[in-house]
N, C-alpha and C. Protein backbone atom coordinates (compact mmCIF):
# COMPACT_ATOMS: atom_id res chain seq x y z
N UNK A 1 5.65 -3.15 26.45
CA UNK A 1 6.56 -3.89 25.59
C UNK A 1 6.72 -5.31 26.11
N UNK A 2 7.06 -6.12 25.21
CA UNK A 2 7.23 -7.75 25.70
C UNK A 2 8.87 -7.98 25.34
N UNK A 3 9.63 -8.59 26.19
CA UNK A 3 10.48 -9.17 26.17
C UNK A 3 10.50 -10.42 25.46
N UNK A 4 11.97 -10.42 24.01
CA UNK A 4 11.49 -11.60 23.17
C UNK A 4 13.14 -12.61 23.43
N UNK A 5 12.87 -13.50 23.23
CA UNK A 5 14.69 -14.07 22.75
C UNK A 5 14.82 -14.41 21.53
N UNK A 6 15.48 -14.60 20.50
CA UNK A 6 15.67 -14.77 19.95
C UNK A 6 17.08 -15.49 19.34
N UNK A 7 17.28 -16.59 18.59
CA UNK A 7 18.71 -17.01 18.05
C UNK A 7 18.84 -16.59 16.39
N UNK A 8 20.20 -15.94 16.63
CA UNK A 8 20.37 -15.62 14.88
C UNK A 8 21.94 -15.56 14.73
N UNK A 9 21.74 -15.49 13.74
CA UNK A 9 23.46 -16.16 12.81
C UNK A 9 24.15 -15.45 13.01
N UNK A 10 25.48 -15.33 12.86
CA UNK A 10 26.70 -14.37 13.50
C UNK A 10 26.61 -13.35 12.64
N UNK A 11 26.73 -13.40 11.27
CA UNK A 11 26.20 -12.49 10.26
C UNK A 11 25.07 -11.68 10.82
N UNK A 12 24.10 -12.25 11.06
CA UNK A 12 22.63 -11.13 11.26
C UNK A 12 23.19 -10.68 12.45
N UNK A 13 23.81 -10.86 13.28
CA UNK A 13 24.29 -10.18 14.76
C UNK A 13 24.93 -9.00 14.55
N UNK A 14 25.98 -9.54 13.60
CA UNK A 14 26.99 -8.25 13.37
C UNK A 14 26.32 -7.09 12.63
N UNK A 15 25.72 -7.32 11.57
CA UNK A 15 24.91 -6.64 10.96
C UNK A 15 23.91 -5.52 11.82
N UNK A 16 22.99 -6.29 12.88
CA UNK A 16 22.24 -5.78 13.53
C UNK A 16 23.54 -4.59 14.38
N UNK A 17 24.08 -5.34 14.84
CA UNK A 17 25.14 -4.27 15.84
C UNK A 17 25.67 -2.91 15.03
N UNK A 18 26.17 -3.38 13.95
CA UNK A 18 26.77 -2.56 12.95
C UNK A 18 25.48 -1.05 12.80
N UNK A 19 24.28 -1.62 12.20
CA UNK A 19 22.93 -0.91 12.17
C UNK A 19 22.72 -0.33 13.55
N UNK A 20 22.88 -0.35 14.81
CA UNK A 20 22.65 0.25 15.88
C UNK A 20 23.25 1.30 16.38
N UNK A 21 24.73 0.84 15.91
CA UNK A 21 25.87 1.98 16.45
C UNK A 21 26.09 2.82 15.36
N UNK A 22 25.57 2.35 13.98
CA UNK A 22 25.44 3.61 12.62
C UNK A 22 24.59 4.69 13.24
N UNK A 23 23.40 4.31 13.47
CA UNK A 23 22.29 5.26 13.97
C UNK A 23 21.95 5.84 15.47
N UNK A 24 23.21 5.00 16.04
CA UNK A 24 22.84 5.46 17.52
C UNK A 24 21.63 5.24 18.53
N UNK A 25 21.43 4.09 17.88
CA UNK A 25 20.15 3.66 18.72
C UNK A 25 20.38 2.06 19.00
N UNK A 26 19.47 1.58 20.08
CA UNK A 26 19.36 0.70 20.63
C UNK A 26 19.31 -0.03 19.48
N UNK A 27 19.90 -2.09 19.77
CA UNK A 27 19.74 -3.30 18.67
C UNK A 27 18.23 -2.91 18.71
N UNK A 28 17.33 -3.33 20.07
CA UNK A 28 16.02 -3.77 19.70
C UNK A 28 14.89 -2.77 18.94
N UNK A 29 15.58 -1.10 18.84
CA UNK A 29 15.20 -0.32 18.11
C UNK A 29 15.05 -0.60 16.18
N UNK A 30 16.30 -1.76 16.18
CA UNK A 30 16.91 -1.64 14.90
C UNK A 30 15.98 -2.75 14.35
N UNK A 31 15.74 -3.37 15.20
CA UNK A 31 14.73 -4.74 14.92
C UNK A 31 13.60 -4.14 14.86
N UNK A 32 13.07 -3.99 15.95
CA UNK A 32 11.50 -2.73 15.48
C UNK A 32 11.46 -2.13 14.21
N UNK A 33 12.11 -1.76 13.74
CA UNK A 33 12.11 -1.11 12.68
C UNK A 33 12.34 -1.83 11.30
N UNK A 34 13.25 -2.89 11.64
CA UNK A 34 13.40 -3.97 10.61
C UNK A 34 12.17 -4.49 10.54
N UNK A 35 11.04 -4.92 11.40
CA UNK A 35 10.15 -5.66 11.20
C UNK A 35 9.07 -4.98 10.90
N UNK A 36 9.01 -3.66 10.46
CA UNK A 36 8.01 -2.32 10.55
C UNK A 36 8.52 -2.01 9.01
N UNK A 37 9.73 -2.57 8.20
CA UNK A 37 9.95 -2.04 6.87
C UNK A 37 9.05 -3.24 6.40
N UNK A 38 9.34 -4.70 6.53
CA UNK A 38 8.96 -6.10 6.30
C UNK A 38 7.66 -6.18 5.88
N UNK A 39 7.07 -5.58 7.01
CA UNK A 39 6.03 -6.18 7.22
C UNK A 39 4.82 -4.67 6.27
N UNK A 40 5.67 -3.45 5.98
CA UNK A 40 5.23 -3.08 5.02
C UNK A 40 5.46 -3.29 3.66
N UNK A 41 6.49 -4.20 3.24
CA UNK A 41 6.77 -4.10 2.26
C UNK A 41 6.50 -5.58 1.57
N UNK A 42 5.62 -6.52 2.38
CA UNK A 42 4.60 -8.25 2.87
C UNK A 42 3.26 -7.54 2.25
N UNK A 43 3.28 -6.55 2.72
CA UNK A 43 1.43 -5.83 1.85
C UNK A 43 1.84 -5.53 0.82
N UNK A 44 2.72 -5.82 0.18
CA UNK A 44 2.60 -5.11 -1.45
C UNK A 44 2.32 -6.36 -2.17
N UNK A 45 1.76 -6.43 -3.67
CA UNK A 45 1.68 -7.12 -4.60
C UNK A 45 3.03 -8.03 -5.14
N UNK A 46 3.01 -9.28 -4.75
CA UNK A 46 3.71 -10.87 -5.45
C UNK A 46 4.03 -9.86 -6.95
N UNK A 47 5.38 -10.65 -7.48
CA UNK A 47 5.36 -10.61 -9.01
C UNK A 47 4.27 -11.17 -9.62
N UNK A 48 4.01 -12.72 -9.22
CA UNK A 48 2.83 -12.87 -9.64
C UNK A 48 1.48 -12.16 -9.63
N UNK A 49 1.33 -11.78 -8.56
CA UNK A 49 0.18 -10.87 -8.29
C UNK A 49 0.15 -9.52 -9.25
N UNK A 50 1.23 -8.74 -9.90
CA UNK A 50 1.64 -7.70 -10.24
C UNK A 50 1.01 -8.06 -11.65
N UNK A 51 1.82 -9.14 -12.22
CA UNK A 51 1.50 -9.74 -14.02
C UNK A 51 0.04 -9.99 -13.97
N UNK A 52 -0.46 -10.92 -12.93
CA UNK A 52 -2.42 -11.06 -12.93
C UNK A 52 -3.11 -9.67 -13.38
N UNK A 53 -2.83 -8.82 -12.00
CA UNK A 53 -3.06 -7.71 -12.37
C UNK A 53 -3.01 -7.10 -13.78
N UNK A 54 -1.89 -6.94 -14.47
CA UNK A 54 -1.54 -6.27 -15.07
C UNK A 54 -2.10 -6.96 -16.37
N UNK A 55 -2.40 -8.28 -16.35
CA UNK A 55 -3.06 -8.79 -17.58
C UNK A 55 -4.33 -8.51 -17.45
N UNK A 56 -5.21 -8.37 -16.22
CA UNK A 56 -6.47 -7.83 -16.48
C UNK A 56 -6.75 -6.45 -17.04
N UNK A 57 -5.61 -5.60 -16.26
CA UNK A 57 -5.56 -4.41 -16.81
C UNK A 57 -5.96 -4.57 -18.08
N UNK A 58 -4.98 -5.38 -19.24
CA UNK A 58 -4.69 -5.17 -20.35
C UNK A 58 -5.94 -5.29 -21.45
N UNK A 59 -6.34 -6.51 -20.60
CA UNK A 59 -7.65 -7.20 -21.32
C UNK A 59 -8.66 -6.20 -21.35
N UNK A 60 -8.37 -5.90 -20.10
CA UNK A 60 -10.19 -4.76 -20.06
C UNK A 60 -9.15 -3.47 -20.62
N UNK A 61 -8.44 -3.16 -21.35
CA UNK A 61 -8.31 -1.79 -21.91
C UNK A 61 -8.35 -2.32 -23.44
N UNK A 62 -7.89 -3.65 -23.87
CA UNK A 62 -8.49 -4.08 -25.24
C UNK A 62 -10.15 -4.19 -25.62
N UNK A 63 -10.59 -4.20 -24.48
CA UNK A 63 -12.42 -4.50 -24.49
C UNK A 63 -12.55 -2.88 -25.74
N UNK A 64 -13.78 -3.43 -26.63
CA UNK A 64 -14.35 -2.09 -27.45
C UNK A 64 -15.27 -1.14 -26.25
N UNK A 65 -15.39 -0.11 -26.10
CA UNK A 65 -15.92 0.31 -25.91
C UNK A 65 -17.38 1.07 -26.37
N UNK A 66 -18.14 0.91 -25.58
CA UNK A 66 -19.39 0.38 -25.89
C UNK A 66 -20.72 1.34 -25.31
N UNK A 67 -20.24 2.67 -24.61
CA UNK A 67 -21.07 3.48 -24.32
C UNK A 67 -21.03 4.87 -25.50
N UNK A 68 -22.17 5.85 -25.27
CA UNK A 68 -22.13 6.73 -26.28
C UNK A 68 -21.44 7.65 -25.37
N UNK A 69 -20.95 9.04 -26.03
CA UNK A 69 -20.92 10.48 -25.20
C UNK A 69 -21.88 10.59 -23.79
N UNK A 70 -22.75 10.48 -24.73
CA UNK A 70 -24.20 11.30 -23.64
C UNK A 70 -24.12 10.14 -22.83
N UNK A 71 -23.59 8.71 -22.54
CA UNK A 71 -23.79 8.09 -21.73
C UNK A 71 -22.62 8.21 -20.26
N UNK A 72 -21.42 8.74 -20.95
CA UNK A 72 -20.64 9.27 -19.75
C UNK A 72 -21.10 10.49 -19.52
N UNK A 73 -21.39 11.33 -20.67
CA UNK A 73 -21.85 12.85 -19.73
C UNK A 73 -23.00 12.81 -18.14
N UNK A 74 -24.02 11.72 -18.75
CA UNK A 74 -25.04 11.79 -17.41
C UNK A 74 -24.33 11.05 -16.15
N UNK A 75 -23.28 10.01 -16.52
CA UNK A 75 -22.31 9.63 -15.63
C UNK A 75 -21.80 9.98 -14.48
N UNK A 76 -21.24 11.34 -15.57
CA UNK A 76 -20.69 12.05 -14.87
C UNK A 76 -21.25 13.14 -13.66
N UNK A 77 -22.26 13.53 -14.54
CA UNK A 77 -23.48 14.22 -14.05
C UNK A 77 -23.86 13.86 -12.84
N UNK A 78 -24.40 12.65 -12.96
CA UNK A 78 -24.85 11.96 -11.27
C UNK A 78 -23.79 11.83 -10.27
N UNK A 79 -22.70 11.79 -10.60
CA UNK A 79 -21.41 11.69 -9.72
C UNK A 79 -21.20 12.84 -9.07
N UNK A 80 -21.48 13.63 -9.67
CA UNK A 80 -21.25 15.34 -9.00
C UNK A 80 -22.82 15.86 -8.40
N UNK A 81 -23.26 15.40 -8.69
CA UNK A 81 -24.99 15.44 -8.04
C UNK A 81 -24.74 14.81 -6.72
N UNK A 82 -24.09 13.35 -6.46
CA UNK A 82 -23.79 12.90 -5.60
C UNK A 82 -23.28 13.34 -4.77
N UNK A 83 -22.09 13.50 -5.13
CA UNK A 83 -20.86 14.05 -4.67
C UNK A 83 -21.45 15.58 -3.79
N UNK A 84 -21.54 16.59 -4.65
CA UNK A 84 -22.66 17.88 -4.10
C UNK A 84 -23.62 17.45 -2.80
N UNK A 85 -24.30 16.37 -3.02
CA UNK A 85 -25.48 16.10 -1.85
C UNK A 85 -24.67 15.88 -0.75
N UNK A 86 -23.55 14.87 -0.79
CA UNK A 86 -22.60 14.38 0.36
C UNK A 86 -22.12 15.31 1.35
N UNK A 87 -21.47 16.59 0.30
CA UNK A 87 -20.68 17.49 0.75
C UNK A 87 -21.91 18.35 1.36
N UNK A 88 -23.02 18.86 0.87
CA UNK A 88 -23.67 19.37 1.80
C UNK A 88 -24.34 18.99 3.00
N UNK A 89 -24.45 17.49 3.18
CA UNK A 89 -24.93 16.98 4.28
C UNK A 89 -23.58 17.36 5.39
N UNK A 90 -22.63 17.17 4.67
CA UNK A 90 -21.50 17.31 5.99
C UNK A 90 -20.79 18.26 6.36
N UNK A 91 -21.35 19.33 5.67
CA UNK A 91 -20.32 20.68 5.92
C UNK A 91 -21.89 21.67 5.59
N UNK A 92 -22.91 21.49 6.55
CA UNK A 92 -24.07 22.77 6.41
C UNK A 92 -23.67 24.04 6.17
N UNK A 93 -24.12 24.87 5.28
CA UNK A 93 -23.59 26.41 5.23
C UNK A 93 -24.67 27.01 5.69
């Protein structure tokens, strides 16, 4: 572990303290963990990022579609052909 210092506002102090003695654990526990919600919740998708998304979605589900039956059936076909070869390379019976 590394020893950090840090300065923060009387508010975030009390707060942090408040959060330590709720749960019974150490401040620097409470921070670990504060920065372990953050920093999962920094990997998720921007609003912006969410609407981009979600307009491509939209666009490519307005696209006509343009294959026959028999062109997803063999699709599908090879996917499980695949899929089958994989699984037997890695689990020999």
């Amino acid at each position: 572990m590394v020893k950090m210092t840090f300065t923060l506002d009387d508010d975030t102090v009390a707060k942090l303290k408040r959060a330590a003695a709720r749960h019974k654990k150490p401040q620097s526990w409470v921070v670990r963990e504060a920065v372990a919600d953050y920093a999962a919740k920094s990997d998720m998708l921007s609003p912006e990022e969410k609407a981009r998304m979600l307009e491509v979605l939209e666009r490519f589900r307005q696209m006509p579609i343009t294959g026959t039956q028999a062109d997803v059936d063999r699709e599908i076909a090879e996917i499980r052909r695949s899929r089958r070869a994989s699984s037997l390379k890695r689990n020999p019976r």
